[in-house]
PDB file of N, CA and C in Angstrom:
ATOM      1  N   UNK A   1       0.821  -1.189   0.000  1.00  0.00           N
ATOM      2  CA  UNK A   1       0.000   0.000   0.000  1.00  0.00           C
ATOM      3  C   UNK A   1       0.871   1.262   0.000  1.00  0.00           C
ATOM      4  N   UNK A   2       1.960   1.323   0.776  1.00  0.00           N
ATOM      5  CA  UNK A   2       2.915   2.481   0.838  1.00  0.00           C
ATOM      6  C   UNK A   2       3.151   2.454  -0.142  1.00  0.00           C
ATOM      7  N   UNK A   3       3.808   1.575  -0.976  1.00  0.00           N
ATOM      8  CA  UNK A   3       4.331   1.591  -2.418  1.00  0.00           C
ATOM      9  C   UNK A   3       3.851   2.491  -3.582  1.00  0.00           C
ATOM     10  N   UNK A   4       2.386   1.886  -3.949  1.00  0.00           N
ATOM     11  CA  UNK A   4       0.898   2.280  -4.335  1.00  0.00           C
ATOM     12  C   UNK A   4       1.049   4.038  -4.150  1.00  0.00           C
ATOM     13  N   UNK A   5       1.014   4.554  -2.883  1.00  0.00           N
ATOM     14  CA  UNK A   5       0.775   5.758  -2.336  1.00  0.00           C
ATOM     15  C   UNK A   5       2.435   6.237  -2.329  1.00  0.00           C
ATOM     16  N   UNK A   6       3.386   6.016  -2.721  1.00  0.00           N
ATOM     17  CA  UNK A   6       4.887   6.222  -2.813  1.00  0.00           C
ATOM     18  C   UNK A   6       4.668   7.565  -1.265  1.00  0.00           C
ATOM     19  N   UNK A   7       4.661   6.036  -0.283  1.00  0.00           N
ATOM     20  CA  UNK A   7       4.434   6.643   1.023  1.00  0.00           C
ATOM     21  C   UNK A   7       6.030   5.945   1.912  1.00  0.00           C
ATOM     22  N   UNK A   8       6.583   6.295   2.473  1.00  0.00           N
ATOM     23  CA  UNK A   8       7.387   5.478   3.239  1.00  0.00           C
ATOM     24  C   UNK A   8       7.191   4.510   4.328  1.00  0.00           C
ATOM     25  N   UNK A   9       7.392   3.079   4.098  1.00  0.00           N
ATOM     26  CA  UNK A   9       6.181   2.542   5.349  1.00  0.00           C
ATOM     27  C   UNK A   9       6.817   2.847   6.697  1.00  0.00           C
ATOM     28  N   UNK A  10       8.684   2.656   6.399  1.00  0.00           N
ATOM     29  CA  UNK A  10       8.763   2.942   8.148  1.00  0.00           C
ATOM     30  C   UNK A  10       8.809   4.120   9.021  1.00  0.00           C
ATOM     31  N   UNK A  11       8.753   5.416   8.176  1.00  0.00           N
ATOM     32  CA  UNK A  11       7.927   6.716   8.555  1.00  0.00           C
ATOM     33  C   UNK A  11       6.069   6.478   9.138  1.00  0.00           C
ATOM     34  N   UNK A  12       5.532   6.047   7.979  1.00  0.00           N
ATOM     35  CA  UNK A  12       3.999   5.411   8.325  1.00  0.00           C
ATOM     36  C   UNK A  12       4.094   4.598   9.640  1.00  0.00           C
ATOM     37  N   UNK A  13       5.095   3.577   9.548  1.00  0.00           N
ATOM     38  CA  UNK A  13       4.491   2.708  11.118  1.00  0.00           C
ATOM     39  C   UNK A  13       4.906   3.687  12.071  1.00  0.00           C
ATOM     40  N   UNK A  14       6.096   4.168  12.044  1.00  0.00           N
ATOM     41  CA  UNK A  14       6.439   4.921  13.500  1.00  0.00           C
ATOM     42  C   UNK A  14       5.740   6.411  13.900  1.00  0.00           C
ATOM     43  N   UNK A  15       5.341   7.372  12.814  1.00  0.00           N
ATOM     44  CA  UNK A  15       4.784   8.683  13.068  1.00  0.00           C
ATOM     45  C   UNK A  15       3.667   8.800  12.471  1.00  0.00           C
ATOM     46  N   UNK A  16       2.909   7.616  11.677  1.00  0.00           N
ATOM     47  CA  UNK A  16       1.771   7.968  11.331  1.00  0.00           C
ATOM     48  C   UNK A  16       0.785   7.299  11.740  1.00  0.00           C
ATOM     49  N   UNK A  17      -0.384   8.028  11.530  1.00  0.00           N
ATOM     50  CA  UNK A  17      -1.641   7.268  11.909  1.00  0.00           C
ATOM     51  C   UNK A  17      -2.251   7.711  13.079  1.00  0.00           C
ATOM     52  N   UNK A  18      -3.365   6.759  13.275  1.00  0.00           N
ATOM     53  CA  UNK A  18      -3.962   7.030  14.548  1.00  0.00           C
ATOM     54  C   UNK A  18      -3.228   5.882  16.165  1.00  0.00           C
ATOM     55  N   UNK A  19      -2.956   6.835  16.959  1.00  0.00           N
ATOM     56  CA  UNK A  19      -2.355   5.579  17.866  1.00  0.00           C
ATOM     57  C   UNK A  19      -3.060   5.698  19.550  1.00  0.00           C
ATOM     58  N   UNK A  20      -3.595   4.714  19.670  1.00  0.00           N
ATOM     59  CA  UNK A  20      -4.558   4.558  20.875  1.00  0.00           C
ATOM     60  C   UNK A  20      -3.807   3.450  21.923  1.00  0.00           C
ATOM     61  N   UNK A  21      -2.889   3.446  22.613  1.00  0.00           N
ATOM     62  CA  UNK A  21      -2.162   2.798  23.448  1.00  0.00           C
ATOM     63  C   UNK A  21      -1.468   3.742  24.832  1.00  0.00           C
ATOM     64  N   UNK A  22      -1.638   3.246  25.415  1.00  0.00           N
ATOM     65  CA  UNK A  22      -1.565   3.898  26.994  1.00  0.00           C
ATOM     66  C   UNK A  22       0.350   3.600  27.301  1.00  0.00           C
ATOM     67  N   UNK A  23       0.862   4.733  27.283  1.00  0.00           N
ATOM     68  CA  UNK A  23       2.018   4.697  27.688  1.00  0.00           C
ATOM     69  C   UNK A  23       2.325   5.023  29.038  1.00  0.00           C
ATOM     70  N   UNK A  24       3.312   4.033  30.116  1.00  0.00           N
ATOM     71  CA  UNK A  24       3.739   4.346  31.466  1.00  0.00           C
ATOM     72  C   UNK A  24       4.798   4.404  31.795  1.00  0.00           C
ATOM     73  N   UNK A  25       5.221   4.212  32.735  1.00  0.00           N
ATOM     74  CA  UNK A  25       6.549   3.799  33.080  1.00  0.00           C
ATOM     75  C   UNK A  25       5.935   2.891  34.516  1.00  0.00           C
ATOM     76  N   UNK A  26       7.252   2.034  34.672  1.00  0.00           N
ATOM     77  CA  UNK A  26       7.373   0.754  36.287  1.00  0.00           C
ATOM     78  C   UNK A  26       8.266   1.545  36.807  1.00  0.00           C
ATOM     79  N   UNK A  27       8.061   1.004  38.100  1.00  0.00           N
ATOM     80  CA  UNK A  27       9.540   0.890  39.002  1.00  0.00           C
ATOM     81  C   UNK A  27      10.116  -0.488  39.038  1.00  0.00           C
ATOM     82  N   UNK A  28      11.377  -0.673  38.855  1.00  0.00           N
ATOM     83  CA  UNK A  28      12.010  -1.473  38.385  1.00  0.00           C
ATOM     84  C   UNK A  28      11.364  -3.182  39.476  1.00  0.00           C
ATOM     85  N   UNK A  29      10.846  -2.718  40.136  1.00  0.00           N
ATOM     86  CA  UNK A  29      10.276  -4.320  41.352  1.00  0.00           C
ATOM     87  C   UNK A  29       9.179  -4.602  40.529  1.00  0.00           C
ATOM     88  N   UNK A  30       9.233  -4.376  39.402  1.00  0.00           N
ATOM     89  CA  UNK A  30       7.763  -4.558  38.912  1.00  0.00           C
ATOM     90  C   UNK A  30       7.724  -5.169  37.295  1.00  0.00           C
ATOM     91  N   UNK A  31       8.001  -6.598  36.899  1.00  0.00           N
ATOM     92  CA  UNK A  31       8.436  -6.296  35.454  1.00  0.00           C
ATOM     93  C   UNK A  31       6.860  -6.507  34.728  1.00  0.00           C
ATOM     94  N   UNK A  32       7.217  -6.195  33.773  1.00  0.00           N
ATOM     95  CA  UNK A  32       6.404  -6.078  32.176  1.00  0.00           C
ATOM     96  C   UNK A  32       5.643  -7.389  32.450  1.00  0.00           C
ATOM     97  N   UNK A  33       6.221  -8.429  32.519  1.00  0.00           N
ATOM     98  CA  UNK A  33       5.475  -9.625  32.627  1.00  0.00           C
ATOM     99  C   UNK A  33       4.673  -9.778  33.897  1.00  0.00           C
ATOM    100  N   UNK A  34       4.966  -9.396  35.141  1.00  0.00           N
ATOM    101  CA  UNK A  34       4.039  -9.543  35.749  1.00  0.00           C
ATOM    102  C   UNK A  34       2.631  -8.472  35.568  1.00  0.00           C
ATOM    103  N   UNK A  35       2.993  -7.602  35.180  1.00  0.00           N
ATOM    104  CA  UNK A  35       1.986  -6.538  35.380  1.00  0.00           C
ATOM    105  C   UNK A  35       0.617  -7.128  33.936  1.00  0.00           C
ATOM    106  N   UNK A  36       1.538  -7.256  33.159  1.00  0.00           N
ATOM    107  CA  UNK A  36       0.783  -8.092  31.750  1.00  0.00           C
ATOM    108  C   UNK A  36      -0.080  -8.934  32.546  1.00  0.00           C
ATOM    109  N   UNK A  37       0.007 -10.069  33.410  1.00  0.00           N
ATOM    110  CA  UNK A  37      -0.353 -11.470  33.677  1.00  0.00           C
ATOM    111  C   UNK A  37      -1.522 -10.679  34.891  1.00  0.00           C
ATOM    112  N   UNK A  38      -1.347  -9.411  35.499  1.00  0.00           N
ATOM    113  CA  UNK A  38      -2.130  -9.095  36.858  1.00  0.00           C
ATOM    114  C   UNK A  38      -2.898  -8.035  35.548  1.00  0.00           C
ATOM    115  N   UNK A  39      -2.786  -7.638  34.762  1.00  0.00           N
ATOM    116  CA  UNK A  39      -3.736  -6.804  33.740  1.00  0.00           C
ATOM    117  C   UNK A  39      -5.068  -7.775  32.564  1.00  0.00           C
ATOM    118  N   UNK A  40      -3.881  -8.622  32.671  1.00  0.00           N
ATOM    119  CA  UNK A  40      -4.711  -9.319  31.726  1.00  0.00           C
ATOM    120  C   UNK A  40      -4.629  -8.961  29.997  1.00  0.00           C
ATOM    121  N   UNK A  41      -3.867  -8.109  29.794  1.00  0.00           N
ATOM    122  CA  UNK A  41      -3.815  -7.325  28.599  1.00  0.00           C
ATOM    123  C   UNK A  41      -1.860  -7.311  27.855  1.00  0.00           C
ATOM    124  N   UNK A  42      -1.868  -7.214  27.078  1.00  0.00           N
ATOM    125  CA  UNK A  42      -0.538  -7.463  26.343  1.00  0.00           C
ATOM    126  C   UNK A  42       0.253  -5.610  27.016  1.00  0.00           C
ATOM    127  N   UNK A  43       1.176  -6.505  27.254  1.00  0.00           N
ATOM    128  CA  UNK A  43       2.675  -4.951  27.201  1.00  0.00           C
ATOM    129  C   UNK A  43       3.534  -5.300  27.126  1.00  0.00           C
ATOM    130  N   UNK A  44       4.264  -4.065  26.388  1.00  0.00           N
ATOM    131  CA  UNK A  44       5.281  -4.283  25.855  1.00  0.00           C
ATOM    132  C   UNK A  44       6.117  -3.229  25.975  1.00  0.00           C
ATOM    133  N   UNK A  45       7.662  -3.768  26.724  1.00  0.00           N
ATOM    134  CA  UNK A  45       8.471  -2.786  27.613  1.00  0.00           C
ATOM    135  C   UNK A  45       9.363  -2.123  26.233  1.00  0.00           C
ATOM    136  N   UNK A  46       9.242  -0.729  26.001  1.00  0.00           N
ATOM    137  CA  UNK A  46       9.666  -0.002  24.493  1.00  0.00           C
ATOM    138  C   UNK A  46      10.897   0.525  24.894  1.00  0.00           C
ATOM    139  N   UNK A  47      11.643   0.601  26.527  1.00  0.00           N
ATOM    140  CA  UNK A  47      12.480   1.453  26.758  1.00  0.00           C
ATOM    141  C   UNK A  47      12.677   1.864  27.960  1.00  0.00           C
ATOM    142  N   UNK A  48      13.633   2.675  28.725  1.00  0.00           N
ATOM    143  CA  UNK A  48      13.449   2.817  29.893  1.00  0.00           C
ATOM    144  C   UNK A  48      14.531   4.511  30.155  1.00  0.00           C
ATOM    145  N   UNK A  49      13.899   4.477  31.207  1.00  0.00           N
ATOM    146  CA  UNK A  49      14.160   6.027  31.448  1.00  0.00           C
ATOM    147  C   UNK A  49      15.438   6.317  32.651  1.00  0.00           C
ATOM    148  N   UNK A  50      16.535   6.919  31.826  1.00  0.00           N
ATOM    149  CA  UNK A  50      17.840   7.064  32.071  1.00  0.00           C
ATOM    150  C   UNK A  50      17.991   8.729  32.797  1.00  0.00           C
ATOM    151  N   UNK A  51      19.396   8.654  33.499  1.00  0.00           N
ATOM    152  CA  UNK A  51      19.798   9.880  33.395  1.00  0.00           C
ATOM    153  C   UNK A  51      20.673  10.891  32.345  1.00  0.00           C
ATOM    154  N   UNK A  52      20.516  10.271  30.986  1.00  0.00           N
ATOM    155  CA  UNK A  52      21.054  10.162  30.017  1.00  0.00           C
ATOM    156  C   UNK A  52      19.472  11.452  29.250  1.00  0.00           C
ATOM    157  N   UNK A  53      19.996  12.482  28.465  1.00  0.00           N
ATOM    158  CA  UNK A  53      19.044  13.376  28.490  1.00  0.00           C
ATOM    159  C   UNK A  53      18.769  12.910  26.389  1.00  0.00           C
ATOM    160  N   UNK A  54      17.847  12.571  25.969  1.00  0.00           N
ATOM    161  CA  UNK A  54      17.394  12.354  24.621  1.00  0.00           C
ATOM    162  C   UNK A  54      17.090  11.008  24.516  1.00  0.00           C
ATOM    163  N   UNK A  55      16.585  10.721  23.153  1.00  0.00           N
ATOM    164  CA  UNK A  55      16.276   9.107  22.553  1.00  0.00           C
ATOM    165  C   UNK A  55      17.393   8.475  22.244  1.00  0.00           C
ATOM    166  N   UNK A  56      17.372   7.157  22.380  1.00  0.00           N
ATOM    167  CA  UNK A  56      18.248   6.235  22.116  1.00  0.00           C
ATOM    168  C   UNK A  56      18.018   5.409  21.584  1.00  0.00           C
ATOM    169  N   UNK A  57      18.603   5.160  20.075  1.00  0.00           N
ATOM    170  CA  UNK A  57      18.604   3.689  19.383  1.00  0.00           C
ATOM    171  C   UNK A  57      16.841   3.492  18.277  1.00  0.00           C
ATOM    172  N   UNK A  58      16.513   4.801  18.186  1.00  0.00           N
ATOM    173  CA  UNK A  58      15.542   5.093  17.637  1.00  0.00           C
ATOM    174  C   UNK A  58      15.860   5.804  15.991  1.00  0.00           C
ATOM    175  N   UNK A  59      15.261   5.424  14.996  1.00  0.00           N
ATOM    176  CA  UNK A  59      15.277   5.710  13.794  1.00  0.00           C
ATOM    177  C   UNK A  59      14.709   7.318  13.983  1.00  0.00           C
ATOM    178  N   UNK A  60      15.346   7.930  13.076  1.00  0.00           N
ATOM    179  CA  UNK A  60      14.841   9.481  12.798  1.00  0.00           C
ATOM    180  C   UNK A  60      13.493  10.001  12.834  1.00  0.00           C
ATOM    181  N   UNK A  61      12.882   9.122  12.039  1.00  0.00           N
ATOM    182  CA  UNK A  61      10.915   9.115  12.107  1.00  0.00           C
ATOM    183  C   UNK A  61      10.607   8.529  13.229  1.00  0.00           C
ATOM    184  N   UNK A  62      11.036   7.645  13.765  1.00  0.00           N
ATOM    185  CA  UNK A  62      10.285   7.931  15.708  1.00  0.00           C
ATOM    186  C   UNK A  62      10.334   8.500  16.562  1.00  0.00           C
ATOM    187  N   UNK A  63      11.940   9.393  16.197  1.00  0.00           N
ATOM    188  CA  UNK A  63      11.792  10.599  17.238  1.00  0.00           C
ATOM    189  C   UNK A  63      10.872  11.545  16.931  1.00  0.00           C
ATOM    190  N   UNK A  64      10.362  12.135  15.490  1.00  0.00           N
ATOM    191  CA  UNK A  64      10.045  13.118  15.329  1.00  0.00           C
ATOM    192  C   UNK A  64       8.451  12.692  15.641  1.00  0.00           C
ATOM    193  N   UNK A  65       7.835  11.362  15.567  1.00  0.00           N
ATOM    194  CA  UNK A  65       6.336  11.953  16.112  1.00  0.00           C
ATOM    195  C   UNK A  65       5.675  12.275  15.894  1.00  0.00           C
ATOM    196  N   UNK A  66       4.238  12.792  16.635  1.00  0.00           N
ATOM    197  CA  UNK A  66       3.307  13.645  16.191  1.00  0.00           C
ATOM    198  C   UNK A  66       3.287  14.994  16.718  1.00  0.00           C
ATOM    199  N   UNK A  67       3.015  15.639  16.370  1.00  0.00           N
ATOM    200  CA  UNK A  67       2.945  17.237  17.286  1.00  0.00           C
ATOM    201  C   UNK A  67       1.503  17.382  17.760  1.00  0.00           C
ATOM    202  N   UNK A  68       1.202  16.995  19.255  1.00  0.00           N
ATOM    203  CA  UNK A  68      -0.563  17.349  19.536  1.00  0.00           C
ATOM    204  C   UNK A  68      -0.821  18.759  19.148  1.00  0.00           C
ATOM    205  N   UNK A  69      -0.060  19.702  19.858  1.00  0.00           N
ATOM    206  CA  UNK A  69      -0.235  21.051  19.950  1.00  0.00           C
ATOM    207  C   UNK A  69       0.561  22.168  18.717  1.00  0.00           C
TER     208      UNK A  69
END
């Protein structure tokens, strides 16, 4: 379909579209898998939060995002 629309797909998966998923953060006593298994619902750990100031290990089109405002 990207092709078709000479759209870029891995721009499209990472900054486009509509995206309805609840982002959090744990404290580390707490992993991904248990919280999944006490939710009942799929998660999936994308990263974790450093004292290290920017993104890491992320392609150019996932940093940039959507702009709400």
């Amino acid at each position: 379909a990207c092709a078709r629309a000479g759209a870029d797909p891995e721009r499209r998966a990472l900054a486009g579209g509509e995206d309805y998923e609840l982002l959090f953060t744990l404290c580390a006593a707490l992993s991904p898998a248990v919280l999944q298994r006490r939710l009942g619902v799929p998660v999936t750990e994308i990263g974790a939060i450093t004292r290290v100031r920017g993104l890491r290990g992320l392609p150019a089109a996932a940093q940039r995002g959507w702009t709400h405002f």
